[in-house]
C-alpha atoms as a PDB file:
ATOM      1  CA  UNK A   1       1.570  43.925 -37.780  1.00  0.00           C
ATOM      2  CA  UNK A   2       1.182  41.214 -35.479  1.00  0.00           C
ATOM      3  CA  UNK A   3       0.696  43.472 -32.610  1.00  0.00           C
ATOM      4  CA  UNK A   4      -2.423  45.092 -34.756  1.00  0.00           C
ATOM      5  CA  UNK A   5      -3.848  41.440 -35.035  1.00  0.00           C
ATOM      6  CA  UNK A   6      -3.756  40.036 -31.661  1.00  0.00           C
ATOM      7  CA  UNK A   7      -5.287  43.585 -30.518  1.00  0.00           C
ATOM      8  CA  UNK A   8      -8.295  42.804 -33.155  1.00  0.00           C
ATOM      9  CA  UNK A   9      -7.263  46.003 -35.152  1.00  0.00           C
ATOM     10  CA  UNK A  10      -6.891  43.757 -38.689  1.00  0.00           C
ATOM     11  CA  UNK A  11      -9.178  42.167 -40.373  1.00  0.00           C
ATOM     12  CA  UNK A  12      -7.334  40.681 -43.257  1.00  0.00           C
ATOM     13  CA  UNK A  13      -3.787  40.864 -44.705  1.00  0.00           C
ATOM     14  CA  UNK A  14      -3.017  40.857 -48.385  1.00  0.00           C
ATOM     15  CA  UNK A  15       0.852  40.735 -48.917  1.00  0.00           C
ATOM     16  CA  UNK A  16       3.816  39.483 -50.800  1.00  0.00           C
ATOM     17  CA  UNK A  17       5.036  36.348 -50.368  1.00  0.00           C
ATOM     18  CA  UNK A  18       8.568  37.796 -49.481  1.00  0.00           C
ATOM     19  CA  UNK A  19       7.150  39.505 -46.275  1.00  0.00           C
ATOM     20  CA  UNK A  20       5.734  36.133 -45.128  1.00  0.00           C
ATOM     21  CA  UNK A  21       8.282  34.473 -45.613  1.00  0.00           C
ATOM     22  CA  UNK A  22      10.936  36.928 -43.508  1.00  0.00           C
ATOM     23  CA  UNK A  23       8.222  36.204 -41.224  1.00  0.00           C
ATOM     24  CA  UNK A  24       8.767  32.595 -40.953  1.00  0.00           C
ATOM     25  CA  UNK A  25      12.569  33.066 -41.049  1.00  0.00           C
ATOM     26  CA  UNK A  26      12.173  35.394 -37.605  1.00  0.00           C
ATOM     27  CA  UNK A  27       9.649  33.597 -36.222  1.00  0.00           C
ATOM     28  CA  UNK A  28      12.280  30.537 -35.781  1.00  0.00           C
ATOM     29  CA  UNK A  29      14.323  32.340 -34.075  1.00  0.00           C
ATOM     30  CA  UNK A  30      16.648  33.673 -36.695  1.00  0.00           C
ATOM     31  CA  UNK A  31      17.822  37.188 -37.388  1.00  0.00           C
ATOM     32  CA  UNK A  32      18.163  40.144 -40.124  1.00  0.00           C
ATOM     33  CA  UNK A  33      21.404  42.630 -39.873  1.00  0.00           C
ATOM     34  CA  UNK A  34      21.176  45.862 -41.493  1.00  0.00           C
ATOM     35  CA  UNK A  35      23.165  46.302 -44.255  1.00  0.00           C
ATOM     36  CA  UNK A  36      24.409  48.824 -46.768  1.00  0.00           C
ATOM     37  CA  UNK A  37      21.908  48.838 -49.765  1.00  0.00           C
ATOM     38  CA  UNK A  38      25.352  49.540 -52.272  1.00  0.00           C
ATOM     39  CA  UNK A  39      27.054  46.312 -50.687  1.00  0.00           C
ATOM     40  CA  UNK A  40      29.727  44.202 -52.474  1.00  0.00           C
ATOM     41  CA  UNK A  41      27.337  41.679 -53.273  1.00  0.00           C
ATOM     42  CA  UNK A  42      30.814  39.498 -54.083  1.00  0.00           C
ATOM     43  CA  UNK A  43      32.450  39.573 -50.750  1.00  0.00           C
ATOM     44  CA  UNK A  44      28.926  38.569 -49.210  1.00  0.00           C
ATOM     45  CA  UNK A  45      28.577  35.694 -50.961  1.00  0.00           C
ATOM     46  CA  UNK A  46      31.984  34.496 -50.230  1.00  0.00           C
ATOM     47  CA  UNK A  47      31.010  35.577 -46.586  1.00  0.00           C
ATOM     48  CA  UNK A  48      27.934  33.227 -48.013  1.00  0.00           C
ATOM     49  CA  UNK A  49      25.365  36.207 -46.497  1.00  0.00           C
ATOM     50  CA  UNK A  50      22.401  36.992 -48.478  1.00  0.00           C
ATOM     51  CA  UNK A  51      21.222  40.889 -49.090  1.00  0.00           C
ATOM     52  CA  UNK A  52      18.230  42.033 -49.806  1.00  0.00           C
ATOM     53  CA  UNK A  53      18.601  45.526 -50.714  1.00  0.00           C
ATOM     54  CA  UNK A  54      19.882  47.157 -47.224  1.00  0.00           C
ATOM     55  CA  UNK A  55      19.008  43.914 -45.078  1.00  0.00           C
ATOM     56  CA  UNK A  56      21.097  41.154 -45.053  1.00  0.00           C
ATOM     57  CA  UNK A  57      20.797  36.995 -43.234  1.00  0.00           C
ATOM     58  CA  UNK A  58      23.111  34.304 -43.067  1.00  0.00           C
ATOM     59  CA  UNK A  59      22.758  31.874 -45.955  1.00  0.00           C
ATOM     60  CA  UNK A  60      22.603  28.428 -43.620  1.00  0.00           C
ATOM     61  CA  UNK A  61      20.251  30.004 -41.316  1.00  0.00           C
ATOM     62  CA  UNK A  62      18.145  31.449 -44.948  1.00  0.00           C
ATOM     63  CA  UNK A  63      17.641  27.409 -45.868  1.00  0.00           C
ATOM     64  CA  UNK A  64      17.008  26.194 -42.492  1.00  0.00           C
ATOM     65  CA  UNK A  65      13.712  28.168 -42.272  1.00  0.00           C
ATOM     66  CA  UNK A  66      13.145  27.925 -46.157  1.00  0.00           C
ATOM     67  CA  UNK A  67      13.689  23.855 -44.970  1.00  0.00           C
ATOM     68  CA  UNK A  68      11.081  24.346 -42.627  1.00  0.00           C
ATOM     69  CA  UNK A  69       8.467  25.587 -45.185  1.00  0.00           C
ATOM     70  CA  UNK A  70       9.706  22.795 -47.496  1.00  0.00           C
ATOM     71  CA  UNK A  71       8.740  19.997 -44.839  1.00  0.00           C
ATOM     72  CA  UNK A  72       5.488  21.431 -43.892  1.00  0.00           C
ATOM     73  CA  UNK A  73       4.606  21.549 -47.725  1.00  0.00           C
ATOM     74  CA  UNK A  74       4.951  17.497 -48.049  1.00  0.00           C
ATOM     75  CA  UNK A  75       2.699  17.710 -44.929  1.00  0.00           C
ATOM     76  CA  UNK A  76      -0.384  18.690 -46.985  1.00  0.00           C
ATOM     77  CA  UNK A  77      -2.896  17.017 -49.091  1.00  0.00           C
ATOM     78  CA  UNK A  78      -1.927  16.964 -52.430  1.00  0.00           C
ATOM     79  CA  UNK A  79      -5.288  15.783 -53.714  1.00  0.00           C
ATOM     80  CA  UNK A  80      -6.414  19.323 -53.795  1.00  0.00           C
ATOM     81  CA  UNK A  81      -5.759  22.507 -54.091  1.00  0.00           C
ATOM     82  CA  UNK A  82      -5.114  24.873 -51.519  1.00  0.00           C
ATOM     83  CA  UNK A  83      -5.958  28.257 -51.252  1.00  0.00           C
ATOM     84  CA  UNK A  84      -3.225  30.877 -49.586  1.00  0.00           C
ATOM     85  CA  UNK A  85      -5.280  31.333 -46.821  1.00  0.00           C
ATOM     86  CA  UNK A  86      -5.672  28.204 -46.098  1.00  0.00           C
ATOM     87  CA  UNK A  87      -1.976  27.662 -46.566  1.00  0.00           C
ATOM     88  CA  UNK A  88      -1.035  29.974 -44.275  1.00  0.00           C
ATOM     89  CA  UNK A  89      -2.993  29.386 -42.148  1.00  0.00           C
ATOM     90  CA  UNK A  90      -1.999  26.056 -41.881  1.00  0.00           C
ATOM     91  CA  UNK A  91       1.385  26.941 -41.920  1.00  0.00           C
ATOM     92  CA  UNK A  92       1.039  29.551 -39.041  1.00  0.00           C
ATOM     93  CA  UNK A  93      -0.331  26.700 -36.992  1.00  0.00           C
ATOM     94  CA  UNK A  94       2.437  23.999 -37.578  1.00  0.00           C
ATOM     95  CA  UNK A  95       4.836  26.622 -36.605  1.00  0.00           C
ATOM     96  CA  UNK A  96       3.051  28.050 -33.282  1.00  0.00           C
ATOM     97  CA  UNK A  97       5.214  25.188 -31.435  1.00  0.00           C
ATOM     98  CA  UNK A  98       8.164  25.361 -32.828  1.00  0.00           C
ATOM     99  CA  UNK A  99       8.719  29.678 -33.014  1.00  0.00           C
ATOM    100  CA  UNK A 100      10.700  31.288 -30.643  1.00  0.00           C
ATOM    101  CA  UNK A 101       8.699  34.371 -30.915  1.00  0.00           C
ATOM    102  CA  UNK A 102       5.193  35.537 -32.380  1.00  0.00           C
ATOM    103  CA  UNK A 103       4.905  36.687 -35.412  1.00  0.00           C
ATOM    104  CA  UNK A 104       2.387  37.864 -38.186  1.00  0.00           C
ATOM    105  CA  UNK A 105       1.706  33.934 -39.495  1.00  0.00           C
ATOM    106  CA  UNK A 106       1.677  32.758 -36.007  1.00  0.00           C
ATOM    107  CA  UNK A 107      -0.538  35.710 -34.514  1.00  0.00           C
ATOM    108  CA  UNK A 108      -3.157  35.565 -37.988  1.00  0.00           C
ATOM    109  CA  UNK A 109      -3.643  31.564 -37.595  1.00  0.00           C
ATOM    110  CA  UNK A 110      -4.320  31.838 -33.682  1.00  0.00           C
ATOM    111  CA  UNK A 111      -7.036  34.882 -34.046  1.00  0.00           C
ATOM    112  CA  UNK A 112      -8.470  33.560 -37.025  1.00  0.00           C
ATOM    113  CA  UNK A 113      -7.497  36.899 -39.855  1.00  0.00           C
ATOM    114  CA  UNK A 114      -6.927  35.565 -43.357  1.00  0.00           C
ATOM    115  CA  UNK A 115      -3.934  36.414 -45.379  1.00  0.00           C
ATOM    116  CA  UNK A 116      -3.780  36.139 -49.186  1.00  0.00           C
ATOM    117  CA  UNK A 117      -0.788  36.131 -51.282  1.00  0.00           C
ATOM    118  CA  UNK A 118      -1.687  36.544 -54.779  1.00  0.00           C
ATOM    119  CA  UNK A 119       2.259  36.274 -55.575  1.00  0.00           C
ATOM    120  CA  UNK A 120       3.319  33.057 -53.630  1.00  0.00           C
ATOM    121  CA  UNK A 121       5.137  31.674 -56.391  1.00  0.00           C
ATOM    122  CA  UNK A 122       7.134  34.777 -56.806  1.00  0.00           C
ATOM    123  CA  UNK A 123       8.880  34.526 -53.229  1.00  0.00           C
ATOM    124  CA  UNK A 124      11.052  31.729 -51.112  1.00  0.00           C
ATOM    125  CA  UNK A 125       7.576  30.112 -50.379  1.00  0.00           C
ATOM    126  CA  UNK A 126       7.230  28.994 -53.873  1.00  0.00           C
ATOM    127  CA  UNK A 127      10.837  27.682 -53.962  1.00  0.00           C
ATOM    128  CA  UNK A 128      10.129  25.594 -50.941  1.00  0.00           C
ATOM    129  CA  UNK A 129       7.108  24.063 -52.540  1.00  0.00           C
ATOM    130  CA  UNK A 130       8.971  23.865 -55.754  1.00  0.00           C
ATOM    131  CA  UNK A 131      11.841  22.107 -54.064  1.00  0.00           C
ATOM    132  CA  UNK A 132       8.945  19.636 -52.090  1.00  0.00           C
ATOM    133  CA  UNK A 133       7.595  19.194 -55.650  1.00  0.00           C
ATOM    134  CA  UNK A 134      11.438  18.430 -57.389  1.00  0.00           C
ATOM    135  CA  UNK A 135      12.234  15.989 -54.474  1.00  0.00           C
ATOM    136  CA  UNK A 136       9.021  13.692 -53.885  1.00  0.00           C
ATOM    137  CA  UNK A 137       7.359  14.521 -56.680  1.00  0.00           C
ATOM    138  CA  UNK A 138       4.030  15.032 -54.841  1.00  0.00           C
ATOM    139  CA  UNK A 139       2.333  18.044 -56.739  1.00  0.00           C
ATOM    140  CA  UNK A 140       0.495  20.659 -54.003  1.00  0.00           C
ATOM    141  CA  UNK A 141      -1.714  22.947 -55.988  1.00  0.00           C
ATOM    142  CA  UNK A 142      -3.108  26.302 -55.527  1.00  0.00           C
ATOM    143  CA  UNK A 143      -6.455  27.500 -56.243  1.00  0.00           C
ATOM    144  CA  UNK A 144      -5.164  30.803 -56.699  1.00  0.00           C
ATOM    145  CA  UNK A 145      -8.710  31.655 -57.977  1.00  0.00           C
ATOM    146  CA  UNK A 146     -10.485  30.776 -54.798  1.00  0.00           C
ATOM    147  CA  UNK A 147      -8.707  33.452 -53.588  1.00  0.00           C
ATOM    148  CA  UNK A 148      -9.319  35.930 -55.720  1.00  0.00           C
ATOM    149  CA  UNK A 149     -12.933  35.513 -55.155  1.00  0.00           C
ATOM    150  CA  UNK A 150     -12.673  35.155 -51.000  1.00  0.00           C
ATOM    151  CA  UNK A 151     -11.182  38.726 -51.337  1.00  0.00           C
ATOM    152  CA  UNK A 152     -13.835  39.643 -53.838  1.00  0.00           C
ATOM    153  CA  UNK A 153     -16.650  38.552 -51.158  1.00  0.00           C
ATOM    154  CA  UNK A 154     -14.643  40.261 -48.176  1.00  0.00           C
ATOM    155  CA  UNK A 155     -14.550  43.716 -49.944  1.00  0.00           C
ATOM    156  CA  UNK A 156     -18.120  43.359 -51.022  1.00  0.00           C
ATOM    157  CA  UNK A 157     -19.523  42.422 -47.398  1.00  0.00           C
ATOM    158  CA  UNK A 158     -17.098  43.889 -44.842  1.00  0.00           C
ATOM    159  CA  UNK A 159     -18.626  46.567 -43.112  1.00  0.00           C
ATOM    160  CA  UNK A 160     -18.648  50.697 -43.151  1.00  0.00           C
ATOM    161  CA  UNK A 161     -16.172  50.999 -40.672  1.00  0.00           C
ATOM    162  CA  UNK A 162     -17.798  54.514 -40.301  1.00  0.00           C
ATOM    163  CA  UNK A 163     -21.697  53.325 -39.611  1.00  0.00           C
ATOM    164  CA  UNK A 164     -20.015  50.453 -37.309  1.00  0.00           C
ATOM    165  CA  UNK A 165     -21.035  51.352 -33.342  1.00  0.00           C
ATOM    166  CA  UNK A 166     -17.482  49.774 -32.744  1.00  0.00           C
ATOM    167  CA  UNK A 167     -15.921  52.265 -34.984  1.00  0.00           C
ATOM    168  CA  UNK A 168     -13.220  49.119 -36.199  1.00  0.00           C
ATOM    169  CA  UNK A 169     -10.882  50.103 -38.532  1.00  0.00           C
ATOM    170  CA  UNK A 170     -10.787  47.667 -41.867  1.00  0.00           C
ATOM    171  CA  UNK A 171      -7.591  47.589 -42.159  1.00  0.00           C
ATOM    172  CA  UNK A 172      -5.436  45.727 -45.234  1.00  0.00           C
ATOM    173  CA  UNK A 173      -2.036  45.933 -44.971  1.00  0.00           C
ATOM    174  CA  UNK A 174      -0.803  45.437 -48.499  1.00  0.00           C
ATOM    175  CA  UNK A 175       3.241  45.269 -48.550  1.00  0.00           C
ATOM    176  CA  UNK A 176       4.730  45.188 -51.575  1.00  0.00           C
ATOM    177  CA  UNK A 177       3.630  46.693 -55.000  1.00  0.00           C
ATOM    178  CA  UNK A 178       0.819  46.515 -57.056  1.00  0.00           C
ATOM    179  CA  UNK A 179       0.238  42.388 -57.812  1.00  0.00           C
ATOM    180  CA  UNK A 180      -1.396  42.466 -54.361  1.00  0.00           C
ATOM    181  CA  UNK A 181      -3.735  45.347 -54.813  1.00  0.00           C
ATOM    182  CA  UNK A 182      -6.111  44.342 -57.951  1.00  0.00           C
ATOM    183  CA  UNK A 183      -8.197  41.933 -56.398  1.00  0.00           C
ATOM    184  CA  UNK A 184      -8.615  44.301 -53.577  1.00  0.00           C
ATOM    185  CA  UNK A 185      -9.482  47.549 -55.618  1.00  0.00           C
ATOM    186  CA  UNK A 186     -11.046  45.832 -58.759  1.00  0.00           C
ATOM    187  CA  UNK A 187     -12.891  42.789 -57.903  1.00  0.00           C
ATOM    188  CA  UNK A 188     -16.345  44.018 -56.931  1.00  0.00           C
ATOM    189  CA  UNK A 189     -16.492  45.631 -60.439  1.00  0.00           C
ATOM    190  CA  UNK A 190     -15.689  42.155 -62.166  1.00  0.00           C
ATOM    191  CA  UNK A 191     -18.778  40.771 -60.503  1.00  0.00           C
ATOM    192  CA  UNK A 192     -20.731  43.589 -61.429  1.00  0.00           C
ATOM    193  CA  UNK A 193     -20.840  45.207 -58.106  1.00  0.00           C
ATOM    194  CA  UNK A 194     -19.474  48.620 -57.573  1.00  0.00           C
ATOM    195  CA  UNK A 195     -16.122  49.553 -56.158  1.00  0.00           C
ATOM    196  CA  UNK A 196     -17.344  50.949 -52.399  1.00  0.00           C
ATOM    197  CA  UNK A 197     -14.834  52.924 -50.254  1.00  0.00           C
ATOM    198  CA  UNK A 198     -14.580  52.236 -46.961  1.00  0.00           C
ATOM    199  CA  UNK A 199     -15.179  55.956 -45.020  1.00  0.00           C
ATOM    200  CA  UNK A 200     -12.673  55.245 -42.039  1.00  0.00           C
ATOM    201  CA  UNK A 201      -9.229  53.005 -42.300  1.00  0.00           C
ATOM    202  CA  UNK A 202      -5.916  52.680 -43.382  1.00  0.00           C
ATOM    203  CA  UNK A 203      -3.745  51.329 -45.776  1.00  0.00           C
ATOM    204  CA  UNK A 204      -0.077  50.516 -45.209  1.00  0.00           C
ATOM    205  CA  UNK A 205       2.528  51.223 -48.149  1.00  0.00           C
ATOM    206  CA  UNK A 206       5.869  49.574 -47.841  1.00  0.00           C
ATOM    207  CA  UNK A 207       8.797  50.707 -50.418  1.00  0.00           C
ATOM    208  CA  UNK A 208      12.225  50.552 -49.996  1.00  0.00           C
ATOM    209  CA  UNK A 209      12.785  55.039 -50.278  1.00  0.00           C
ATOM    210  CA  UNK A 210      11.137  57.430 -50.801  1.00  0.00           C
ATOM    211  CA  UNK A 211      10.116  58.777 -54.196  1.00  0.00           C
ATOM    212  CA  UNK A 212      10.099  55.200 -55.890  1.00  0.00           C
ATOM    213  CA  UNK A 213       7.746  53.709 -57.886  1.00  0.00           C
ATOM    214  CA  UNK A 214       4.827  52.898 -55.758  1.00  0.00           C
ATOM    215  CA  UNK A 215       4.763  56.766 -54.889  1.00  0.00           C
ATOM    216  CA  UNK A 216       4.831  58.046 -58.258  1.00  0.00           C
ATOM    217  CA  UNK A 217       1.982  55.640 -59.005  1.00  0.00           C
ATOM    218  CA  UNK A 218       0.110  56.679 -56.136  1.00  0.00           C
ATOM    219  CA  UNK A 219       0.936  60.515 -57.593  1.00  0.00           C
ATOM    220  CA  UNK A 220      -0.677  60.007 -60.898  1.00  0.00           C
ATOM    221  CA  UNK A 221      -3.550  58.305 -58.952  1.00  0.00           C
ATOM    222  CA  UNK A 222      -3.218  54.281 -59.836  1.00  0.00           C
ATOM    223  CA  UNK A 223      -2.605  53.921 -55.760  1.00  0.00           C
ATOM    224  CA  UNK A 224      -4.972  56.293 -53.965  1.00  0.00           C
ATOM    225  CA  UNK A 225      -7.727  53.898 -53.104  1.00  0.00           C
ATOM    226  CA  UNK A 226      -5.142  52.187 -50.643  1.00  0.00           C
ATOM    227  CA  UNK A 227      -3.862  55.395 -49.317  1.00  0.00           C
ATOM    228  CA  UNK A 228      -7.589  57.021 -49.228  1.00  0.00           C
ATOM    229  CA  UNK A 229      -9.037  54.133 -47.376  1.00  0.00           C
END
């Protein structure tokens, strides 16, 4: 993904926070090791390794970077609220010294492509920010609706990508399930503006296998705007 950004081939990333955040953790300069989706989660955690599903990370090197987000966090204004973009954008900046490699946070914040995460609490992000919170008891808030209706305004003025000279491909990346898709799909009709499908792009689909529940939702339908695009 960050390889489609810096070659101007994304426009704006909606994703989980979880995805972000494994960004951050590589980014740093740590590493995933595949592992065996059926592991004995009790030996790993005496090993004190992490899994996630088939992937797994040492659990010192997990906090370090989950540190990192934690100090940035107490770095912010908490006399407003933030919008994800804006946090991660942020965040993707105070990191672009610091990372040993590019990554999607580092590559969005230097070309300027929003990314929304309509889930943040639901991922190591919010813990850090939680743990900022339970520490210093400074209280960042986000304006989670701000968001909603920056995505709203992006779907309703972005381009045809098919009557666009530069034939550019409007392309939203959406890893992870469903919570990131509704502002996306249904938000023009909450406005009172119709749902209009781009005529050229892609949508990328993340799940863990085949045949899970993101495909049978795309089967019976729910899904096929992303997959359509």
């Amino acid at each position: 993904i960050a390889y489609l950004i810096e070659n101007r081939l994304i426009d704006v990333i909606v994703s989980t926070g979880a995805n972000l955040y494994h960004d951050v953790y590589e980014s740093l300069g740590f590493r995933h090791s595949q592992g065996d989706p059926q592991g004995d989660d009790v030996r790993l955690a005496h090993l004190r390794v992490v899994r996630f599903y088939d992937v797994l990370a040492p659990e010192h090197e997990f906090a370090r970077a989950e540190r990192f987000c934690t100090e940035f966090s107490l770095t912010l204004d908490d006399g407003r609220p933030y919008t994800t973009r804006e946090y991660f954008d942020l965040l993707g900046k105070a990191m672009a010294p610091v990372a040993k490699e590019g990554g999607i946070l580092t590559a969005a914040a230097k070309h300027g492509v929003p990314i929304y995460c309509p889930a943040f609490g639901d991922s190591v992000h919010g813990l850090a920010v939680a743990e900022g919170r339970h520490r210093t008891g400074r209280r960042l808030m986000f304006d989670v609706t701000g968001d909603v209706l920056e995505m709203i305004h992006l779907s309703i003025t972005a381009k045809n990508s098919a009557a666009d000279r530069r034939r550019r491909v409007h392309l939203r990346p959406r890893p992870g399930g469903s919570q990131v898709r509704h502002p996306d799909h249904d938000g023009p009709t909450a406005v009172g503006r119709p749902f209009r499908l781009h005529l050229r792009g892609g949508g990328l689909v993340a799940q863990d296998r085949p045949g899970g529940a993101l495909h049978h939702r795309q089967r019976r339908g729910h899904g096929r705007a992303a997959v359509a695009r």
